[in-house]
N, C-alpha and C. Protein backbone atom coordinates (compact mmCIF):
# COMPACT_ATOMS: atom_id res chain seq x y z
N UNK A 1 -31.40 24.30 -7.71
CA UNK A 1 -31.64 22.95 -7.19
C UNK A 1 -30.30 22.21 -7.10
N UNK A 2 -30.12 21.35 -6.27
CA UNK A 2 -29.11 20.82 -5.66
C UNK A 2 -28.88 19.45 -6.67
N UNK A 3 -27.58 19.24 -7.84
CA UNK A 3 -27.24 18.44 -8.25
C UNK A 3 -27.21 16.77 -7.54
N UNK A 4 -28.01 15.76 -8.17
CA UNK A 4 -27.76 14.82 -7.61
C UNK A 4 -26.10 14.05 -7.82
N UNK A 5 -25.96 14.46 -8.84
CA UNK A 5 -24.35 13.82 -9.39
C UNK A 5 -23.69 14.50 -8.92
N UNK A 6 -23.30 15.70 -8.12
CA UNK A 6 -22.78 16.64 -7.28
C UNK A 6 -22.75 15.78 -6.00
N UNK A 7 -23.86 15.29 -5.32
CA UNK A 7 -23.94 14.46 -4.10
C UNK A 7 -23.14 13.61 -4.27
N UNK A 8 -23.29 12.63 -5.30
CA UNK A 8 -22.58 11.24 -5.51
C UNK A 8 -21.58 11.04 -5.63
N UNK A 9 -20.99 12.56 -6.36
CA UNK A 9 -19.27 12.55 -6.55
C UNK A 9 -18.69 12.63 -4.89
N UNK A 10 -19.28 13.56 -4.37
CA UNK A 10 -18.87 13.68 -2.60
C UNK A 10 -18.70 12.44 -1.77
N UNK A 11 -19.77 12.12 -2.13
CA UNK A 11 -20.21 10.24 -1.02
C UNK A 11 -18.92 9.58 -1.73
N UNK A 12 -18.75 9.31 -3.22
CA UNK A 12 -18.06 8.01 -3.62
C UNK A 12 -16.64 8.52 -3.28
N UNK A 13 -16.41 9.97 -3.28
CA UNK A 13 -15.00 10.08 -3.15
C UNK A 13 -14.90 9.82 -1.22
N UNK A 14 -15.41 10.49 -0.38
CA UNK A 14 -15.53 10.26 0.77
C UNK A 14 -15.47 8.36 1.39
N UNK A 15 -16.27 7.58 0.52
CA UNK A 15 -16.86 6.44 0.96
C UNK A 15 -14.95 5.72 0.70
N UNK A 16 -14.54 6.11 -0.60
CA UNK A 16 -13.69 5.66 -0.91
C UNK A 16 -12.37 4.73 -0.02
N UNK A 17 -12.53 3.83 -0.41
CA UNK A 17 -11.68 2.90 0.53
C UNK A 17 -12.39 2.08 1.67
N UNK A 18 -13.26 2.08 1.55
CA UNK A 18 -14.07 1.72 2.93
C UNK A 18 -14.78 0.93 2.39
N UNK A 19 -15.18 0.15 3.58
CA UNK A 19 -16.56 -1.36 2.99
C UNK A 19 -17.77 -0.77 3.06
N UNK A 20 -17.91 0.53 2.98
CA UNK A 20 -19.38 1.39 2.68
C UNK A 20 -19.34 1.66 1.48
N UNK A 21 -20.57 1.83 1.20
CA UNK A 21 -20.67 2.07 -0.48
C UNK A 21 -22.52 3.16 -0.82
N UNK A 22 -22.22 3.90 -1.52
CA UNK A 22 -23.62 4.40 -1.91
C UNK A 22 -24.16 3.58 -2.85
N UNK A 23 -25.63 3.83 -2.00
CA UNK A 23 -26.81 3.06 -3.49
C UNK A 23 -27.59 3.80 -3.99
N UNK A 24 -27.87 5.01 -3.56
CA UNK A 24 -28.47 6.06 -4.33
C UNK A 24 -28.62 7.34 -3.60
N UNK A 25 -28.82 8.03 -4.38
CA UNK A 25 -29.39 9.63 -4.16
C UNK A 25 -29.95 10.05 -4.94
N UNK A 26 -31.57 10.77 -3.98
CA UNK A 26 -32.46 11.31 -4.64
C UNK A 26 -32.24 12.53 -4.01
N UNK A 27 -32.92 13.88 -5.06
CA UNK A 27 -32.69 14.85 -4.77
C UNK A 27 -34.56 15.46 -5.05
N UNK A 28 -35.27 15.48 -4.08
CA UNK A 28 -36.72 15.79 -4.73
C UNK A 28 -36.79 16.95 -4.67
N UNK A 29 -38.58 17.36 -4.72
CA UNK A 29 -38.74 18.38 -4.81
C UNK A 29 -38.44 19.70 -3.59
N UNK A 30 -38.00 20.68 -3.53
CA UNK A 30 -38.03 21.82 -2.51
C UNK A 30 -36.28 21.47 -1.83
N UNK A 31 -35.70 20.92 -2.54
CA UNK A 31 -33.99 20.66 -2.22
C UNK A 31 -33.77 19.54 -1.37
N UNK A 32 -34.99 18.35 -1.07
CA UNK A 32 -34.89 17.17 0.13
C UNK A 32 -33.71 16.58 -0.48
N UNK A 33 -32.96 16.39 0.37
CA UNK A 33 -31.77 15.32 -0.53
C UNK A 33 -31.69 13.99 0.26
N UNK A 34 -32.08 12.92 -0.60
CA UNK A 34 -31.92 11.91 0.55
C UNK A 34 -30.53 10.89 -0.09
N UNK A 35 -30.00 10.07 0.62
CA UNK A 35 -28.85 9.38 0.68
C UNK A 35 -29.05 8.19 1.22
N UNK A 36 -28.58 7.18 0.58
CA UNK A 36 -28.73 5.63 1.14
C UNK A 36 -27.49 5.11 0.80
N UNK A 37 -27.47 4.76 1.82
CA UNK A 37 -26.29 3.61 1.82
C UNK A 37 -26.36 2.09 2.14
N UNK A 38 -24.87 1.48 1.74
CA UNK A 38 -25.09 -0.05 2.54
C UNK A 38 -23.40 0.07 2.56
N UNK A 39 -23.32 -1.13 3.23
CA UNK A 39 -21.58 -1.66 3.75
C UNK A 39 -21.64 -2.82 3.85
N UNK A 40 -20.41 -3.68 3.99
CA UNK A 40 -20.31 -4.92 4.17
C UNK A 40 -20.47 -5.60 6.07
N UNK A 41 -19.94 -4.14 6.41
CA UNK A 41 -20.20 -4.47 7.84
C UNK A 41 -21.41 -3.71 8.83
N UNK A 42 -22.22 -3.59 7.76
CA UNK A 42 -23.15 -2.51 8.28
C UNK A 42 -23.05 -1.04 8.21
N UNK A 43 -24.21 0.02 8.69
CA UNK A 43 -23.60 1.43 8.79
C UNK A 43 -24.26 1.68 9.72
N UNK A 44 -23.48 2.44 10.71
CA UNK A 44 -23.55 2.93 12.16
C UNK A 44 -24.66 4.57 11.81
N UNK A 45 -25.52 4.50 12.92
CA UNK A 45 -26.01 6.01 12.70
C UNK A 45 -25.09 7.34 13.15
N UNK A 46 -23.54 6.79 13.73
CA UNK A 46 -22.34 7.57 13.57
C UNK A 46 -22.23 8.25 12.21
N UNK A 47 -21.68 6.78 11.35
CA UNK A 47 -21.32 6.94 9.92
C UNK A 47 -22.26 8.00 9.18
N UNK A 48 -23.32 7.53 9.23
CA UNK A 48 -25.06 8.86 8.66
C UNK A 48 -24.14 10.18 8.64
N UNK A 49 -23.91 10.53 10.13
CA UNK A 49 -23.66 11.73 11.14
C UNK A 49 -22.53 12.26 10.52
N UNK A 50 -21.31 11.55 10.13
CA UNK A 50 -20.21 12.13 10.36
C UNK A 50 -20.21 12.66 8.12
N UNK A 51 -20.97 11.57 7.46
CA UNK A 51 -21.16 11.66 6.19
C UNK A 51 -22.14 12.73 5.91
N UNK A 52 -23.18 13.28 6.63
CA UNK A 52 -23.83 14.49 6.16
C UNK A 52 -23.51 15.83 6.78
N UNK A 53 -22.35 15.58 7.97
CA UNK A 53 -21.70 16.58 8.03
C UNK A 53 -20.44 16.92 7.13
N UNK A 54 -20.00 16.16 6.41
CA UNK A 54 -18.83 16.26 5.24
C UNK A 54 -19.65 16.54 4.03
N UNK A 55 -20.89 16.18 3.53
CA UNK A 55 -21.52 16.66 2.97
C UNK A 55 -21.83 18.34 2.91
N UNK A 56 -22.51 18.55 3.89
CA UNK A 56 -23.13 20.18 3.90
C UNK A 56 -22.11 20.73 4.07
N UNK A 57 -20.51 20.41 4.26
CA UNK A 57 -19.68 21.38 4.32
C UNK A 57 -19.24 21.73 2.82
N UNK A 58 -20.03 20.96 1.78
CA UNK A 58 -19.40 21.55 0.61
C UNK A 58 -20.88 22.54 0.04
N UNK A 59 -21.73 22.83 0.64
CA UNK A 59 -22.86 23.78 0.65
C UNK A 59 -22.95 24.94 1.29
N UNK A 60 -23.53 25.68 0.55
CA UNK A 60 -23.95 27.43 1.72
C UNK A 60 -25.02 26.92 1.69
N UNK A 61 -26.03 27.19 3.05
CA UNK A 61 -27.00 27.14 2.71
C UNK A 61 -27.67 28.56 3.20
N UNK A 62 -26.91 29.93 3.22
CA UNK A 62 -27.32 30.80 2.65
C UNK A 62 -27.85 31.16 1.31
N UNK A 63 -27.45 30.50 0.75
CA UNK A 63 -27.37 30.33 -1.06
C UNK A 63 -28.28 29.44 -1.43
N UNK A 64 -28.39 28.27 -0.44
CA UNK A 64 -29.22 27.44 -1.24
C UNK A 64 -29.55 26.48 0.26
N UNK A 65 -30.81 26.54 0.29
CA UNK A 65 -31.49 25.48 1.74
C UNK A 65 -31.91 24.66 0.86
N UNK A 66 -31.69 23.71 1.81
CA UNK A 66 -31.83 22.18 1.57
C UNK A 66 -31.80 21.35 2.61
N UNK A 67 -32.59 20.07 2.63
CA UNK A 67 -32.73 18.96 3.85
C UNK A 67 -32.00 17.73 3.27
N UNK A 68 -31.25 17.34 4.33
CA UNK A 68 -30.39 16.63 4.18
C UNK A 68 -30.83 14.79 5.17
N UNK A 69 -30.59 14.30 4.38
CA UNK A 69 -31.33 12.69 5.32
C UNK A 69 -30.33 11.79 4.51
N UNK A 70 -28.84 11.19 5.34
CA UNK A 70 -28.33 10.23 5.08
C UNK A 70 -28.69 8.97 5.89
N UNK A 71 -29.08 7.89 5.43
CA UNK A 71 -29.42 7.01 5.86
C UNK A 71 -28.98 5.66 5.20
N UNK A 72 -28.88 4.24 5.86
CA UNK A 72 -28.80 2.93 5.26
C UNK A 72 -30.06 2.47 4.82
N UNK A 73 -29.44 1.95 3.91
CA UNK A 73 -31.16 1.14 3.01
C UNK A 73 -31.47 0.34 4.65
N UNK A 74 -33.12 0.27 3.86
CA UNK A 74 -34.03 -0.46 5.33
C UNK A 74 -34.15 -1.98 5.26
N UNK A 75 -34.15 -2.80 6.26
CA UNK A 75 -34.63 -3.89 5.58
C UNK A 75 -35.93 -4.47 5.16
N UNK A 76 -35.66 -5.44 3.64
CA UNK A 76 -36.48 -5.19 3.10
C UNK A 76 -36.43 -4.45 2.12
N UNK A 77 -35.53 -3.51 1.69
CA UNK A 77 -35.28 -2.54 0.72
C UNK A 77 -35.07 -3.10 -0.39
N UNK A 78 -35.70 -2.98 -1.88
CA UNK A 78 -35.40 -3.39 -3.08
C UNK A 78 -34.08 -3.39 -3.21
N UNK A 79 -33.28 -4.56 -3.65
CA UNK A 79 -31.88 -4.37 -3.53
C UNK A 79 -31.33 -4.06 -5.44
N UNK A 80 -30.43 -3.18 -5.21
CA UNK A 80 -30.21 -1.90 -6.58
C UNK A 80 -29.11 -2.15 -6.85
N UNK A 81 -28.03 -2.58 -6.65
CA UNK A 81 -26.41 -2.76 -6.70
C UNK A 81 -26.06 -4.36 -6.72
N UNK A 82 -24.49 -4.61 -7.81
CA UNK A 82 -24.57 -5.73 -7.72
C UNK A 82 -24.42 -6.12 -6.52
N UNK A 83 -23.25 -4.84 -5.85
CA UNK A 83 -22.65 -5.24 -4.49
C UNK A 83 -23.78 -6.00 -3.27
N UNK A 84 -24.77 -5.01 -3.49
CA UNK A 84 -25.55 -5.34 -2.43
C UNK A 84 -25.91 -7.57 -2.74
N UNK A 85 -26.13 -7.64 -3.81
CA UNK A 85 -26.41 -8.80 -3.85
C UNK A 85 -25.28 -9.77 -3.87
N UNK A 86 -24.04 -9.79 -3.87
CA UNK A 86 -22.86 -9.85 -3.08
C UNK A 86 -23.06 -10.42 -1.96
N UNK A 87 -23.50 -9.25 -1.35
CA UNK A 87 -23.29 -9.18 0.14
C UNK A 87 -24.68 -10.35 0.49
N UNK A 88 -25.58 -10.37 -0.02
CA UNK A 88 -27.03 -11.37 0.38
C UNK A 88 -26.69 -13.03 0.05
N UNK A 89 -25.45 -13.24 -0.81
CA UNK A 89 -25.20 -14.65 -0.78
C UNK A 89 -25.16 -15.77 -0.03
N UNK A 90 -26.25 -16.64 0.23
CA UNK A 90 -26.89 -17.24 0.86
C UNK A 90 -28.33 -17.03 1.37
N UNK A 91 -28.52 -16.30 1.70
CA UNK A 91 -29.68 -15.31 2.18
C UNK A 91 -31.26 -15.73 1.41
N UNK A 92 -32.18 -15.98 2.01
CA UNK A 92 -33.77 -15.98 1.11
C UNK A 92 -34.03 -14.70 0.47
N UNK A 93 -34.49 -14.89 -1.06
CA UNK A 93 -34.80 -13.55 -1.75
C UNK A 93 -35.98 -13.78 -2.50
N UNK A 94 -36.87 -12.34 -2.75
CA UNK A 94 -37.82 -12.80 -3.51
C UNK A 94 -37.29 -12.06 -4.50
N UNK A 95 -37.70 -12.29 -5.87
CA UNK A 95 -37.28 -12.08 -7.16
C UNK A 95 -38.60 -11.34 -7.87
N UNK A 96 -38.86 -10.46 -8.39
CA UNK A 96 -39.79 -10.05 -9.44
C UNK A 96 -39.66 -10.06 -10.62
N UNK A 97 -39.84 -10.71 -11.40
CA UNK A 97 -38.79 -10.72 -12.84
C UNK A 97 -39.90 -9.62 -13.33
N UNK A 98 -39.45 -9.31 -15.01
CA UNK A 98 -39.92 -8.20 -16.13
C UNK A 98 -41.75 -8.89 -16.37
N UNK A 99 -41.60 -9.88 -16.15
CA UNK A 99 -42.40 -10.27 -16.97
C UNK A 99 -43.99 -10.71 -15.25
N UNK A 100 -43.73 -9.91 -14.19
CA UNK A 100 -44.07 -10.09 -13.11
C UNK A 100 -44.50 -11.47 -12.22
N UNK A 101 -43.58 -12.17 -12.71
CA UNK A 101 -43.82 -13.21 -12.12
C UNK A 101 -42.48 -13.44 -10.64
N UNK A 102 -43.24 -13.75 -9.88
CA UNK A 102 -42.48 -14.22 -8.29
C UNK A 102 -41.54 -15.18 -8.30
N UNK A 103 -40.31 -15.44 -7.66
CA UNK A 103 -39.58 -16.48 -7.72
C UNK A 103 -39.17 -16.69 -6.29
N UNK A 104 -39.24 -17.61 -5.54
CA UNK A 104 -38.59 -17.02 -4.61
C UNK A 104 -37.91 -18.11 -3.97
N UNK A 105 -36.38 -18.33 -3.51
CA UNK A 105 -35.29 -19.16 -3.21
C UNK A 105 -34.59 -18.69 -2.56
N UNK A 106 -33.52 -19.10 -2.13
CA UNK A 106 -31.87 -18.99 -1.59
C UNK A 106 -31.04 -18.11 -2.92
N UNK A 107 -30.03 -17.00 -2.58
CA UNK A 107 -29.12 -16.16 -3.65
C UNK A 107 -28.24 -17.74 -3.28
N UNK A 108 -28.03 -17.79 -4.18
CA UNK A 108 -26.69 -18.99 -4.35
C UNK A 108 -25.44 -18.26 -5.23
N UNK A 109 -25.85 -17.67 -6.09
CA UNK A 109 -24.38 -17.18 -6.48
C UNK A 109 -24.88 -15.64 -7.44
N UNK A 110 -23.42 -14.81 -7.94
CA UNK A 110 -23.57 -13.42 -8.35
C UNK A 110 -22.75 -13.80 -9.47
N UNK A 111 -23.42 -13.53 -10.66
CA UNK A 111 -22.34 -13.58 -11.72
C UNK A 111 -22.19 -12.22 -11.85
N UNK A 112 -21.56 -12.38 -13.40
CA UNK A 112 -21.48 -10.77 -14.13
C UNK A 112 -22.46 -10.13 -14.77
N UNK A 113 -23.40 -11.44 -14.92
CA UNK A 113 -24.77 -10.73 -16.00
C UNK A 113 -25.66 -11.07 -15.34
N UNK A 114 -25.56 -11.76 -14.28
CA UNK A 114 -26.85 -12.43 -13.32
C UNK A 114 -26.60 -12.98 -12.27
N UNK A 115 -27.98 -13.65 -11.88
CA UNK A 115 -27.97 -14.01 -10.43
C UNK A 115 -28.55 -15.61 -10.36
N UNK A 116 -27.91 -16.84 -9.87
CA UNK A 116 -28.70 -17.65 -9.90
C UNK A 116 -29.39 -18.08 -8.29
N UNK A 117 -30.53 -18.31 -8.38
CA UNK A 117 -31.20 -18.59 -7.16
C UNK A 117 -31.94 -20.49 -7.33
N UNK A 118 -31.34 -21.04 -6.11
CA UNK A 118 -32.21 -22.31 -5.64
C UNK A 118 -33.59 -22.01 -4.97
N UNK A 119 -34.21 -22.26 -5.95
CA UNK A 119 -35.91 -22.42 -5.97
C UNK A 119 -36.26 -22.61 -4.53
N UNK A 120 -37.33 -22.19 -3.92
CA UNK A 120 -37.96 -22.99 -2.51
C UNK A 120 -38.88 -24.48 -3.02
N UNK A 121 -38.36 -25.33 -2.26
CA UNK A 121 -38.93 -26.45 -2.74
C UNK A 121 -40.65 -26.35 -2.37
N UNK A 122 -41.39 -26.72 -3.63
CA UNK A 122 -42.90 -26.51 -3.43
C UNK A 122 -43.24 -27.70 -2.48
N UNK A 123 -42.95 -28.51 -1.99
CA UNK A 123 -43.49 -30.29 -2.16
C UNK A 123 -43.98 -31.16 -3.33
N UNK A 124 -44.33 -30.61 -4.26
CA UNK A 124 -45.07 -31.27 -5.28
C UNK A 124 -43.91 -31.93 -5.73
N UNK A 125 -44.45 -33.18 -5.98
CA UNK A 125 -43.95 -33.95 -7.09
C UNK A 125 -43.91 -33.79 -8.55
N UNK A 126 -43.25 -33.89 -9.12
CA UNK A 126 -43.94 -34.03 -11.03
C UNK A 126 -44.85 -35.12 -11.41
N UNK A 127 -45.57 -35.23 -12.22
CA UNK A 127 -46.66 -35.93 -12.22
C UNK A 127 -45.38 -36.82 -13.13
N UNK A 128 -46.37 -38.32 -13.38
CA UNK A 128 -45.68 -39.59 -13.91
C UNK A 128 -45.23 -39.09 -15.68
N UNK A 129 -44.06 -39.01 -16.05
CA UNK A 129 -43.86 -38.42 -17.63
C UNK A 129 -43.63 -37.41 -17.37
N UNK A 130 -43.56 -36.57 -16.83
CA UNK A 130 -43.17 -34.61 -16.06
C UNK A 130 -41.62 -34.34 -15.90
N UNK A 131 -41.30 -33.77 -16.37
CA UNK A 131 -39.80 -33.84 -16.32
C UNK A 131 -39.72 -32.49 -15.18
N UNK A 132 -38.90 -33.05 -13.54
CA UNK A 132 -38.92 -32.36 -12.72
C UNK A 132 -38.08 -30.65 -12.99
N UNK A 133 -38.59 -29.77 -12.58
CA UNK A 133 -38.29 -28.35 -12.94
C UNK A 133 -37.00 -28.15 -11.91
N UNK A 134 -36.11 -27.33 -12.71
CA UNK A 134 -34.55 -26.77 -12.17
C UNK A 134 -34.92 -26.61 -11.12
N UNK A 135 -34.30 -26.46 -9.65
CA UNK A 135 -34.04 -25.97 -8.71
C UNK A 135 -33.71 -25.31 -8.65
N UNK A 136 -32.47 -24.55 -9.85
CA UNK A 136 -31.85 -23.51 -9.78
C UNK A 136 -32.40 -22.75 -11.30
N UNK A 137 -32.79 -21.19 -10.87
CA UNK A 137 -33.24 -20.09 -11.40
C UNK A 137 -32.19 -19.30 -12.07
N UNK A 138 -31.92 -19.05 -12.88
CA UNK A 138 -30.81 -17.87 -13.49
C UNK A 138 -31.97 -16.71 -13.86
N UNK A 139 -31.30 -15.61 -13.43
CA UNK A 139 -32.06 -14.08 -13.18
C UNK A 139 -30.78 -13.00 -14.48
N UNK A 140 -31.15 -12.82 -15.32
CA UNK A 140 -29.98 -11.36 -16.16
C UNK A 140 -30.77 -10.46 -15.48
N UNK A 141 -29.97 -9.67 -14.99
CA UNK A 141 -30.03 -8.24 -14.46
C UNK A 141 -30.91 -7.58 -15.16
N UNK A 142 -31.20 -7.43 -16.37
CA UNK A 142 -32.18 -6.97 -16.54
C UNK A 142 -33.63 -6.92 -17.23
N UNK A 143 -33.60 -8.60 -16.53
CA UNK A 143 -34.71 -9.41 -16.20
C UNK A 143 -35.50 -8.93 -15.22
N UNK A 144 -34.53 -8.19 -14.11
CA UNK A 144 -35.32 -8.17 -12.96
C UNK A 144 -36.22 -7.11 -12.81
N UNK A 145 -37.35 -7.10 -12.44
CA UNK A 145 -37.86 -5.86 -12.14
C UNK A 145 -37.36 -5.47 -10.97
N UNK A 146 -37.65 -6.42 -9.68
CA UNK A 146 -37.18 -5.71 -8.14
C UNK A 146 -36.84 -7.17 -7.29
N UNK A 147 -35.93 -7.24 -6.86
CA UNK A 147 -35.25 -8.33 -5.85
C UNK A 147 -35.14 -7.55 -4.44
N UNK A 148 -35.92 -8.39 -3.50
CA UNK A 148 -35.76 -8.33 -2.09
C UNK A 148 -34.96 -9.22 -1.27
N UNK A 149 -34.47 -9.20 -0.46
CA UNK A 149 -34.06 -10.26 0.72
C UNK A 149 -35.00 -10.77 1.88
N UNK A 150 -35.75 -11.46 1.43
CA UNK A 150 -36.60 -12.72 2.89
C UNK A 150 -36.13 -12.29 3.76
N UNK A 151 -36.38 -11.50 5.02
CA UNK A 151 -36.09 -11.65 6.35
C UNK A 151 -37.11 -12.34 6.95
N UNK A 152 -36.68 -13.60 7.69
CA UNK A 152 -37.33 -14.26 8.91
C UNK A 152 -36.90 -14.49 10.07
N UNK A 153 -38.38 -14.28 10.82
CA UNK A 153 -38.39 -13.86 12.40
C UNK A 153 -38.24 -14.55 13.10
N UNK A 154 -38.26 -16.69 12.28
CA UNK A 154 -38.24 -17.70 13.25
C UNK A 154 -36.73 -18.22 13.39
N UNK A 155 -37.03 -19.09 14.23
CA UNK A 155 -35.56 -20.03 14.67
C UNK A 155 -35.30 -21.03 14.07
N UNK A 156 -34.48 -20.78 13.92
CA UNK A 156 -34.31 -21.90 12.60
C UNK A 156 -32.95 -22.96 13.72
């Protein structure tokens, strides 16, 4: 079976220097190897092309068959890296924290241990004596269960 940390050493040394970056590799059952990526400027279905052909050149696959699928995360994709959330600053996200509760705001900023997000304003008021709730959310990394990025379809 085809090492996943074998893959990753290839991609990170390959990716190296470049505003592309890997976010994972799975290696399942029957040798599927899949590959995801992201970049700061996007990734071309060139980039896929030219990265899983530098890939299988370090494979026989006399020796060992295997399916190969490099691809960019989709959108919508649970985001896994700090980088990636980096890159979403500004952006609408929904938040899943540990404890499964929804959050969902603007990424406003990336620390080192977390993420803080400006709340979507509900309309509600606080009732009279209610002391109005933060706007801004602080998230520790591993608070989160799964963070998405809001894509919307309207015009803003």
């Amino acid at each position: 079976m085809i090492d996943a940390r074998q893959i990753e050493s290839i991609v990170n040394e390959y990716l190296e220097g470049t505003e592309k970056f890997l976010v994972s590799v799975h290696v399942h059952q029957g040798n599927r190897v899949q590959v995801l990526l992201d970049g700061e400027g996007g990734i071309q279905v060139g980039d896929c092309a030219l990265l899983s052909k530098h890939i299988e050149s370090f494979f026989d696959r006399d020796r060992e068959d295997f399916d190969l699928e490099v691809s960019s995360v989709g959108v919508g994709s649970p985001l896994k890296l700090k980088r990636q959330y980096r890159l979403n600053v500004g952006r609408n996200i929904m938040v899943l924290g540990q404890d499964l509760k929804k959050t969902r705001g603007k990424l406003a900023e990336v620390l080192e241990e977390g993420i803080r997000i400006e709340k979507e304003k509900t309309g509600k008021k606080p009732k009279k004596g209610e002391i109005p709730e933060d706007p801004v959310v602080f998230f520790a990394f591993n608070d989160i269960k799964e963070a998405r990025i809001q894509v919307s379809f309207s015009k803003e």
